[in-house]
Protein backbone atom coordinates (compact mmCIF):
# COMPACT_ATOMS: atom_id res chain seq x y z
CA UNK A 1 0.00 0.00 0.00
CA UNK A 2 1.34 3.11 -1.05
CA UNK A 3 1.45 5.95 1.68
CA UNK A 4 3.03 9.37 2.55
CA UNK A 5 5.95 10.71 4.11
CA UNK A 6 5.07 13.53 6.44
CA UNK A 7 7.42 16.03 8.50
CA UNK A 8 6.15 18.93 10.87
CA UNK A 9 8.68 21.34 11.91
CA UNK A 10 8.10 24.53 13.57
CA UNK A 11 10.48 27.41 13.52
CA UNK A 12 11.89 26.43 16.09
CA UNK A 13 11.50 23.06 17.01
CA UNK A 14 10.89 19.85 15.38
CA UNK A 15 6.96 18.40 15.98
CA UNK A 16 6.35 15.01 14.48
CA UNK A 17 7.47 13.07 11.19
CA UNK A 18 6.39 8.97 10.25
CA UNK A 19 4.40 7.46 7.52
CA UNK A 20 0.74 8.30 7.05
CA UNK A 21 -2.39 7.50 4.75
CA UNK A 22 -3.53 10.57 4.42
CA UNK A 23 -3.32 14.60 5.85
CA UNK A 24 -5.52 17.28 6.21
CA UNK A 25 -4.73 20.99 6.53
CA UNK A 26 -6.36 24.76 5.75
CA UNK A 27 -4.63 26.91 3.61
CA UNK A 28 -5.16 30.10 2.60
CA UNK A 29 -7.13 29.02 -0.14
CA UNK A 30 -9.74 26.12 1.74
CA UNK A 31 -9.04 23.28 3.23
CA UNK A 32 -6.85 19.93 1.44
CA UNK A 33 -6.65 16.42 1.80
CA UNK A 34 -3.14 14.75 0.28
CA UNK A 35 -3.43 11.01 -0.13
CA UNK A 36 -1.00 9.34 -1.78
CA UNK A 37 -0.43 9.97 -5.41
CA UNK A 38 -1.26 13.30 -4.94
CA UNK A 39 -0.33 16.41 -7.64
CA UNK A 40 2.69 18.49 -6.38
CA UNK A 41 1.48 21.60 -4.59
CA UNK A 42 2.49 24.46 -2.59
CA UNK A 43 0.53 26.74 -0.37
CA UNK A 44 0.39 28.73 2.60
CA UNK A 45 -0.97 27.00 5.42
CA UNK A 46 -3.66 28.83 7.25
CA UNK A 47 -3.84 28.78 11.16
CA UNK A 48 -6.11 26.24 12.32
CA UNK A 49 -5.96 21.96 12.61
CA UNK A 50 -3.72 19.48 11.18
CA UNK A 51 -4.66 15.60 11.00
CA UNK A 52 -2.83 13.32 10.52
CA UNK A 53 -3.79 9.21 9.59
CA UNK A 54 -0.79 7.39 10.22
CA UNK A 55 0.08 4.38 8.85
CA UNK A 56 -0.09 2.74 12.02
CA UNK A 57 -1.72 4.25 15.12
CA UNK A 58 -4.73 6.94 15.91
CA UNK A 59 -4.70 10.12 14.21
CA UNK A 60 -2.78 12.52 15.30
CA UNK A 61 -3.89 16.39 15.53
CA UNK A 62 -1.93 19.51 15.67
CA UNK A 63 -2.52 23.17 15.77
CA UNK A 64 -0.72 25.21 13.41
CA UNK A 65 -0.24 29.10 13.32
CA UNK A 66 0.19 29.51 9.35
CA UNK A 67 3.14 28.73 7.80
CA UNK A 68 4.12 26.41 4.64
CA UNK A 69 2.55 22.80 3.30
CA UNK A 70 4.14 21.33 0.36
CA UNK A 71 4.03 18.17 -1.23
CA UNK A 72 6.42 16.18 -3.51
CA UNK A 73 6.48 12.93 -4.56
CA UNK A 74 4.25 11.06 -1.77
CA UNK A 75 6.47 13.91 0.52
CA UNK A 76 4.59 16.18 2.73
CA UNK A 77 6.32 19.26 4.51
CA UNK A 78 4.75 21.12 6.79
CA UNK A 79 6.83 23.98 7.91
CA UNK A 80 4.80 26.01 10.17
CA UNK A 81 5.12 29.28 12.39
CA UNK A 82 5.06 27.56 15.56
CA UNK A 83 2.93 24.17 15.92
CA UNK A 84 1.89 21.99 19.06
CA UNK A 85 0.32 18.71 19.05
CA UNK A 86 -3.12 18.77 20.76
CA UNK A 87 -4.40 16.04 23.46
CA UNK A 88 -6.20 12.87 22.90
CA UNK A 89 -10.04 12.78 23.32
């Protein structure tokens, strides 16, 4: 099964990175879903939520204060302002 590589970085400190099935973010232009096989793309990430579907494990979800998403290749960078993950339900 195919599946993406994902890395979160904040300015100033690294947040989480691992193989996932799929991530959603809000840029400045709406909100995206990248599965694998996804077209190359670049935008400014909006603040607001991050999920994340790992490959293994429950999703993981972060709050981001704007910043950068881009993805490559099955590659997804997220380099954000600052970003935190957020607690468990």
């Amino acid at each position: 099964m195919a599946e993406l590589q994902v890395e979160v970085v904040a300015a100033d400190h690294f947040v989480w990175s691992g193989a996932a099935t799929l991530v959603k973010a809000r840029t400045a232009e709406g909100e995206i879903g990248v599965m694998p096989g996804h077209t190359p793309v670049l935008a400014v990430l909006a603040p607001g939520e991050l999920a994340i579907e790992p490959v293994e494990g429950n999703r993981i979800t972060l709050h981001a204060d704007g910043g950068f998403f881009s993805v490559d290749s099955n590659r997804v960078v997220i380099v954000a302002d600052n970003a935190e993950m957020q607690e468990s339900a």
